[in-house]
C-alpha atoms as a PDB file:
ATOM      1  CA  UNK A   1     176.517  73.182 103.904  1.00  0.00           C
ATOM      2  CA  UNK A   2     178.637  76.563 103.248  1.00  0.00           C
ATOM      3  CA  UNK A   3     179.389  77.306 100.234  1.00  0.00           C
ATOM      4  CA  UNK A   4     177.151  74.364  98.509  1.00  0.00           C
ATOM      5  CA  UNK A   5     173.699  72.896  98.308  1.00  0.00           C
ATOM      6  CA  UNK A   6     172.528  70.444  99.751  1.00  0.00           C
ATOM      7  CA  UNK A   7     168.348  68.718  99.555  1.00  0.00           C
ATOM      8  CA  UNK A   8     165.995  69.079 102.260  1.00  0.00           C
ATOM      9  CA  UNK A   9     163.206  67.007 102.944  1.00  0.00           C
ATOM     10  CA  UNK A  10     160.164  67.657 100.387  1.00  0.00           C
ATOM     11  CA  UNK A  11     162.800  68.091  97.000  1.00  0.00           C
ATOM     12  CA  UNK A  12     163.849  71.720  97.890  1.00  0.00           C
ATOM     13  CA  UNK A  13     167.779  72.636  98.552  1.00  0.00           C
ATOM     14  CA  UNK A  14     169.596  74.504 101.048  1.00  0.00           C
ATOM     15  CA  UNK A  15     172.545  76.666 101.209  1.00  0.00           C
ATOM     16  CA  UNK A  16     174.475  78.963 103.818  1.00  0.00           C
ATOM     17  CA  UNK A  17     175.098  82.283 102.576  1.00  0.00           C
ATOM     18  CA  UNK A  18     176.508  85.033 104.722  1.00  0.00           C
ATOM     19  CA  UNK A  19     175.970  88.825 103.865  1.00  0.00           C
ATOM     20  CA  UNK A  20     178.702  89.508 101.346  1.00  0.00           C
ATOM     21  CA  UNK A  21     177.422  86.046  99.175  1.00  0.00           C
ATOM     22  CA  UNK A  22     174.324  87.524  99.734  1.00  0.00           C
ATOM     23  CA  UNK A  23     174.990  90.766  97.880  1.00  0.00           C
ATOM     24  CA  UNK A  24     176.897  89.531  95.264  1.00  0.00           C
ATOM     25  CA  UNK A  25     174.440  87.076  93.990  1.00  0.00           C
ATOM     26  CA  UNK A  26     171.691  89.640  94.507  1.00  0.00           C
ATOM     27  CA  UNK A  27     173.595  92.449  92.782  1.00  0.00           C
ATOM     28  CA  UNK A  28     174.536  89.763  89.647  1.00  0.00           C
ATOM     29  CA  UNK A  29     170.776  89.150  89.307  1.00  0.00           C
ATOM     30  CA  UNK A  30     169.786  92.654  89.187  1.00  0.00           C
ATOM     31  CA  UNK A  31     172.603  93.607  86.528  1.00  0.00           C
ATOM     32  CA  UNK A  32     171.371  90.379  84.569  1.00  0.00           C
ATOM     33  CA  UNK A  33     167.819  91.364  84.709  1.00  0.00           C
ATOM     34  CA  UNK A  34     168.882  94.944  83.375  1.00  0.00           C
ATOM     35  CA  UNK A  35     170.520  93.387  80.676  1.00  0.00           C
ATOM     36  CA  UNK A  36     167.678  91.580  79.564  1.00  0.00           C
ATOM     37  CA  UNK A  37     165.592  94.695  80.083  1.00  0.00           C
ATOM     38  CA  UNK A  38     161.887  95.590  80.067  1.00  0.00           C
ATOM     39  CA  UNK A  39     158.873  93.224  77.820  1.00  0.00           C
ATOM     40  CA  UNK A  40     157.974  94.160  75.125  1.00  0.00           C
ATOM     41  CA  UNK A  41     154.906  95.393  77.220  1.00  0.00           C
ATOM     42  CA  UNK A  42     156.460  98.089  79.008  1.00  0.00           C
ATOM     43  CA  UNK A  43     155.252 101.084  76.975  1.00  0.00           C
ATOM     44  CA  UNK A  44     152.151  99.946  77.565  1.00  0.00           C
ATOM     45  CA  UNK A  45     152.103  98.409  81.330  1.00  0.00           C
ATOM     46  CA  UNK A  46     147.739  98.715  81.582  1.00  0.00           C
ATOM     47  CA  UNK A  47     147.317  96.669  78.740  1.00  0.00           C
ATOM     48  CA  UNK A  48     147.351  93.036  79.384  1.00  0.00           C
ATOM     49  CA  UNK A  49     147.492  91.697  76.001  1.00  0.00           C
ATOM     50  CA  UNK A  50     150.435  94.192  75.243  1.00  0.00           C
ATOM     51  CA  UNK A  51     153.100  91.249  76.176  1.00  0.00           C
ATOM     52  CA  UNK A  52     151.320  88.200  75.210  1.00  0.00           C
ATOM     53  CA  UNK A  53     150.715  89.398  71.122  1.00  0.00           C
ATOM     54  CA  UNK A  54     154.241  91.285  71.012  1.00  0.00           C
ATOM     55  CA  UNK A  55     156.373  90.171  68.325  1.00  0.00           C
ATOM     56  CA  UNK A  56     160.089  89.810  69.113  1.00  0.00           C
ATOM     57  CA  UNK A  57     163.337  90.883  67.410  1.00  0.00           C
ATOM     58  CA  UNK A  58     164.075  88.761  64.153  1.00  0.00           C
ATOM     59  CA  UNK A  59     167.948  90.331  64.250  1.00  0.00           C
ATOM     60  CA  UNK A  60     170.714  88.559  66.990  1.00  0.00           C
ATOM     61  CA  UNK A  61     171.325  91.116  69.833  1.00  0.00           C
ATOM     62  CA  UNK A  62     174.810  93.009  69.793  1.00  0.00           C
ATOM     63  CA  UNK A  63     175.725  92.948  72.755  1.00  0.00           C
ATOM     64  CA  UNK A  64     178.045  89.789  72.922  1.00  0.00           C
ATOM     65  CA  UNK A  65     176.377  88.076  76.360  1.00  0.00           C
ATOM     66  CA  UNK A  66     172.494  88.431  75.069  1.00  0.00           C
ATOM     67  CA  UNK A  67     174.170  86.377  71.891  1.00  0.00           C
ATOM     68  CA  UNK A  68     175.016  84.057  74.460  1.00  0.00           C
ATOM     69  CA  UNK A  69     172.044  84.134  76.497  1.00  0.00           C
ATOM     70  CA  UNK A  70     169.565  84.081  73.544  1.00  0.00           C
ATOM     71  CA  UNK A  71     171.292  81.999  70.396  1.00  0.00           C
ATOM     72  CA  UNK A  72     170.163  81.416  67.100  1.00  0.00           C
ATOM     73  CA  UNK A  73     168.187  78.047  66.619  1.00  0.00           C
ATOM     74  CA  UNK A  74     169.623  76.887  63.460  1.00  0.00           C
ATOM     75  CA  UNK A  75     173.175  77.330  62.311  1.00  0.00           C
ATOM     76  CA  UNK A  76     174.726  77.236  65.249  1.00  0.00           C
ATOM     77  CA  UNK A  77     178.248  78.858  65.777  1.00  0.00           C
ATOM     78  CA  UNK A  78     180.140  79.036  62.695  1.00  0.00           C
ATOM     79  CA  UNK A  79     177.559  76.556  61.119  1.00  0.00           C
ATOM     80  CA  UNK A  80     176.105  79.562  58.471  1.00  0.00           C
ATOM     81  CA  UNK A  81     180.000  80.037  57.555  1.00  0.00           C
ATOM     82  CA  UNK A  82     180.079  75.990  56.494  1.00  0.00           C
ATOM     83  CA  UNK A  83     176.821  76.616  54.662  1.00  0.00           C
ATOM     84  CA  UNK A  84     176.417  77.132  50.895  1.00  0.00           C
ATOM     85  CA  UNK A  85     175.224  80.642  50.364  1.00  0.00           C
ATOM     86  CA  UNK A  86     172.001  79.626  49.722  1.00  0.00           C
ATOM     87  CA  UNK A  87     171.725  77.183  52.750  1.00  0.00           C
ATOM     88  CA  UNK A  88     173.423  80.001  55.178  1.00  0.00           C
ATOM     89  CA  UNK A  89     169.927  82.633  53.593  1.00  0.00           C
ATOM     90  CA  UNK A  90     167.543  79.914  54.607  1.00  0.00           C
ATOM     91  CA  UNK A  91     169.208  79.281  57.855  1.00  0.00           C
ATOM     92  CA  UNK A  92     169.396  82.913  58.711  1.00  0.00           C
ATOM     93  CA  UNK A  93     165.672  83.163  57.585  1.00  0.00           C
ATOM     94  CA  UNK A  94     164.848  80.674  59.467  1.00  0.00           C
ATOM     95  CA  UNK A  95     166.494  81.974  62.791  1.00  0.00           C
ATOM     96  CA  UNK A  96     164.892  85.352  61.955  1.00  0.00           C
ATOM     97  CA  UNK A  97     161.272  83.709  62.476  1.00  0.00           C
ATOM     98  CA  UNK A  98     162.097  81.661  65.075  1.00  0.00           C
ATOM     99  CA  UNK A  99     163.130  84.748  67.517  1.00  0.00           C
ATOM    100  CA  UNK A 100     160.445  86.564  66.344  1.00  0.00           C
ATOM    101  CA  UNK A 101     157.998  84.112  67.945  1.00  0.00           C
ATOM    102  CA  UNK A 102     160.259  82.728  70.898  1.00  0.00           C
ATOM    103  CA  UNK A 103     162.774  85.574  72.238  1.00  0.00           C
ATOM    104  CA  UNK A 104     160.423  87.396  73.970  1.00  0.00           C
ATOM    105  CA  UNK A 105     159.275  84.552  75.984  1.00  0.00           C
ATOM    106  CA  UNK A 106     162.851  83.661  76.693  1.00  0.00           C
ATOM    107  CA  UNK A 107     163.478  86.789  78.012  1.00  0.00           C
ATOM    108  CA  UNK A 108     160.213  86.990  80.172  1.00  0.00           C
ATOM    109  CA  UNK A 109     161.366  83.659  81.653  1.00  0.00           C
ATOM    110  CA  UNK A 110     165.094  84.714  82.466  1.00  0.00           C
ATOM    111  CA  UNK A 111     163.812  88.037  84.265  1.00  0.00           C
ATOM    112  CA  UNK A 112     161.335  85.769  86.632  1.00  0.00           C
ATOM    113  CA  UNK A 113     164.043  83.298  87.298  1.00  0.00           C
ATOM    114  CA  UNK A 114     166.511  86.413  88.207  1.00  0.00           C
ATOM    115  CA  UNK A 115     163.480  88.140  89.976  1.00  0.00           C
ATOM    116  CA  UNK A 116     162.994  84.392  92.181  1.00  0.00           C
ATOM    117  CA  UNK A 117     166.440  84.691  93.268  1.00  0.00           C
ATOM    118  CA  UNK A 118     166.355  88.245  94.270  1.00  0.00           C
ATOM    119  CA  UNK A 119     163.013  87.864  96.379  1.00  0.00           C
ATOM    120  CA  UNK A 120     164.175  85.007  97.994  1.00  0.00           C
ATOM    121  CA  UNK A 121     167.029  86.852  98.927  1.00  0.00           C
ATOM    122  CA  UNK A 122     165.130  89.621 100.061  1.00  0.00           C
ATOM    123  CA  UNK A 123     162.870  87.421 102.246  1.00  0.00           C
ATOM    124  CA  UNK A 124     165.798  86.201 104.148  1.00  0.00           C
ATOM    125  CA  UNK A 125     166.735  88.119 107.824  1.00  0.00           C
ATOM    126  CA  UNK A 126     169.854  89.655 107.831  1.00  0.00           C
ATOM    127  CA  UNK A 127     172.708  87.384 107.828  1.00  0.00           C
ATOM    128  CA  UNK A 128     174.945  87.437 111.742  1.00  0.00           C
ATOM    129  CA  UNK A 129     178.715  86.069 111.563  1.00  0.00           C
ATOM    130  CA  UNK A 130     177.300  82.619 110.671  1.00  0.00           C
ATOM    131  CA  UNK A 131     175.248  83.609 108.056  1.00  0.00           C
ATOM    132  CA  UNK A 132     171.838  82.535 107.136  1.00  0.00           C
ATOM    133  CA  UNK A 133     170.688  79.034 105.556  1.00  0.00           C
ATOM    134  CA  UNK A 134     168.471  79.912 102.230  1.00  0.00           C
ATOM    135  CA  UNK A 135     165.981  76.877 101.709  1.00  0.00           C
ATOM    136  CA  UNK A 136     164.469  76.642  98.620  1.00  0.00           C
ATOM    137  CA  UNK A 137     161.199  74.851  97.177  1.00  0.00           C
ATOM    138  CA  UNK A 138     161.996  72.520  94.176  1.00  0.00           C
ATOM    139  CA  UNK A 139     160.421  75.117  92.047  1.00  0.00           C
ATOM    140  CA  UNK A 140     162.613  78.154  93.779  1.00  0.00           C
ATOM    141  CA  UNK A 141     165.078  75.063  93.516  1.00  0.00           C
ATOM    142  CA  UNK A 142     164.688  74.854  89.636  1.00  0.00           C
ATOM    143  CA  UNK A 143     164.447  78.880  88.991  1.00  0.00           C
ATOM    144  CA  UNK A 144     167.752  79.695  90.912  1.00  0.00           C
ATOM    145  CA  UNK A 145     169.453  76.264  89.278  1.00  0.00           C
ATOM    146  CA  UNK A 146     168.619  78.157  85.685  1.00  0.00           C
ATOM    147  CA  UNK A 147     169.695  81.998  86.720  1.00  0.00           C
ATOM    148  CA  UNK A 148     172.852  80.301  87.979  1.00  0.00           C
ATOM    149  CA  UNK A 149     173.336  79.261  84.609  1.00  0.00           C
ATOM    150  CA  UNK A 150     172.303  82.061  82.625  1.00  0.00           C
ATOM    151  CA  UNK A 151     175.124  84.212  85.543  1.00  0.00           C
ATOM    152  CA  UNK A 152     177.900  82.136  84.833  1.00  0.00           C
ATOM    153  CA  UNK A 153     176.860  82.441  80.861  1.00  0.00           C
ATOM    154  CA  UNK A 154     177.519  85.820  81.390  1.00  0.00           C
ATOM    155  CA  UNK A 155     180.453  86.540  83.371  1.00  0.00           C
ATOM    156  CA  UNK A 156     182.538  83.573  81.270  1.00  0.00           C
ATOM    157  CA  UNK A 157     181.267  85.495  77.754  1.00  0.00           C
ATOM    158  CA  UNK A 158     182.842  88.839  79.485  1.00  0.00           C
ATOM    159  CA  UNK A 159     186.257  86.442  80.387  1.00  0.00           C
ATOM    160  CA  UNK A 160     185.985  85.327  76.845  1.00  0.00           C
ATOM    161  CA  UNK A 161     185.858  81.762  77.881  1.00  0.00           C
ATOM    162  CA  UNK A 162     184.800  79.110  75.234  1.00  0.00           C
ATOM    163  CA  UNK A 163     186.352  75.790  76.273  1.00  0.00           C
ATOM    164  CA  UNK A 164     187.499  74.128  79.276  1.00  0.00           C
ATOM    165  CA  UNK A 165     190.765  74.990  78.802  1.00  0.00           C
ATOM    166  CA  UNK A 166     190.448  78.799  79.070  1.00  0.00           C
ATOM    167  CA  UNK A 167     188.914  77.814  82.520  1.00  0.00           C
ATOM    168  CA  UNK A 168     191.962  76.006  83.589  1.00  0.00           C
ATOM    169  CA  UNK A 169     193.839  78.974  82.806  1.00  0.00           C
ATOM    170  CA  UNK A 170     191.475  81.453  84.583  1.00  0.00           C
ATOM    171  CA  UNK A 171     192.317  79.130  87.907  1.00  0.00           C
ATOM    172  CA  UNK A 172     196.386  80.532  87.298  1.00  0.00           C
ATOM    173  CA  UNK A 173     195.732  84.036  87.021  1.00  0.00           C
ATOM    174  CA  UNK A 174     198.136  86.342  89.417  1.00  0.00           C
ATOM    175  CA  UNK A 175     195.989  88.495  92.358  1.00  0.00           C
ATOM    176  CA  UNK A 176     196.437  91.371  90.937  1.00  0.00           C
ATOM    177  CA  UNK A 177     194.872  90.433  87.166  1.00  0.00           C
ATOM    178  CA  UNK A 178     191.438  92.915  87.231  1.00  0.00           C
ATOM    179  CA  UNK A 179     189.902  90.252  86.130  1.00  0.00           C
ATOM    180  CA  UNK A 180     190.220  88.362  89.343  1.00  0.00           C
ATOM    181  CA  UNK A 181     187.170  89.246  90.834  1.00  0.00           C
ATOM    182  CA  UNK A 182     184.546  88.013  88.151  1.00  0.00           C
ATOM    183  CA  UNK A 183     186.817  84.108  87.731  1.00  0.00           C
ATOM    184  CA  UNK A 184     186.223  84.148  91.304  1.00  0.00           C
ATOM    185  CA  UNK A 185     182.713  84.737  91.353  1.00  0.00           C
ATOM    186  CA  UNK A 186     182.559  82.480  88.212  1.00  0.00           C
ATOM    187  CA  UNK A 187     183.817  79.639  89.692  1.00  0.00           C
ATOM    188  CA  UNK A 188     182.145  80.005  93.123  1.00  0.00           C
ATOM    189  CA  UNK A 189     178.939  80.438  91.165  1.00  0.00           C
ATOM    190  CA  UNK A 190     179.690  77.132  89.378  1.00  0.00           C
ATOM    191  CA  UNK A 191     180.363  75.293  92.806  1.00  0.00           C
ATOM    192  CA  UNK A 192     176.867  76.750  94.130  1.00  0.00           C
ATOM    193  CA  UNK A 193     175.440  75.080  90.325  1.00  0.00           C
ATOM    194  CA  UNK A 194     176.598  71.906  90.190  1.00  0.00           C
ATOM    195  CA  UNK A 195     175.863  70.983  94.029  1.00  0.00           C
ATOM    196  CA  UNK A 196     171.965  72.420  93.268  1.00  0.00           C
ATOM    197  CA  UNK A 197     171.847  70.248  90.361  1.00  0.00           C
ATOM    198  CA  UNK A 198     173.283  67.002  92.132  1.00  0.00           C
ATOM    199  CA  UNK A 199     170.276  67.893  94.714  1.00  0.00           C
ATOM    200  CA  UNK A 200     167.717  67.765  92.062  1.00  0.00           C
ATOM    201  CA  UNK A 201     168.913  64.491  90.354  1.00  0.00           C
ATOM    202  CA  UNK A 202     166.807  61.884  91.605  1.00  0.00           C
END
């Protein structure tokens, strides 16, 4: 079990983390939830309603990971650039509306899935020389399986990584690249992905 998931009876997984997987993952999940930052709601954190009827941003984020983490829905990646100049308007119209009425759900539903992983780490005693097993529900199961995503998303936009072979590359970098650090915790967080998602495949 260290170092991958593996299912437990009743559809959940289960993984060994000791203390310093522990405060990596949880320290990735808070810096992801502050780059996703507060709903739309927070200004006004009494009102219920303030969330729920708050319209999003129609313009793509800046920073280069929320691109990532929140695309446009039509167009695509260099598809607006293929477009005629009337078809790349429409699409950029269209993409306009579209986050206006969806990003701010999308965000909402990235922070929970970060929060899930950070309370379940929380609710875990501390870790001895062995470590600790983390057993998750298959809902905990799915939220961690999607932050684990959206984590990698964001450290391989940072290590400018767009294809397969840029990770093959990342695997020959000397010890003493700065980069080290985040490829490692990019491809152990991969490892940890794919064995969660072979556990939830029926």
């Amino acid at each position: 079990m260290p170092g991958h998931f593996e299912p437990i009876p009743g559809g959940g997984a289960a993984v060994a983390l000791d203390e310093v997987e522990i405060s990596i993952i949880r320290s990735l999940a808070v810096q992801l939830m502050e780059l996703i930052g507060p709903g739309p709601g927070a200004d006004a954190p009494d009102d219920p309603l303030a969330e729920l009827f708050a319209e999003g941003p129609s313009e793509p984020p800046s920073d280069p990971v929320l691109q990532r983490l929140f695309p446009d829905a039509y167009g695509g990646p260099g598809g607006v650039g293929q477009a005629t100049e009337g078809e790349a308007d429409e699409q950029r119209a269209h993409s306009a509306e579209f986050r206006r009425f969806t990003e701010n759900d999308l965000r909402a539903g990235k922070r929970e899935d970060a929060l899930a992983v950070i309370r379940s780490l929380d609710a875990l005693t501390s870790a001895g020389e062995g470590g600790v097993v983390l057993k998750l529900s298959p809902e905990e199961s799915l939220r961690w399986m999607r932050a684990l995503n959206d984590l990698r998303l964001a450290i391989g936009t940072r290590l400018d990584i767009t294809d397969e072979e840029d990770t093959d590359l990342l695997y020959r970098l000397p010890d003493e690249d700065p980069r080290k650090p985040m490829v490692m915790a990019y491809l152990w967080l991969g490892g940890l992905q794919e064995t969660l998602v072979e556990t939830l495949m029926p």
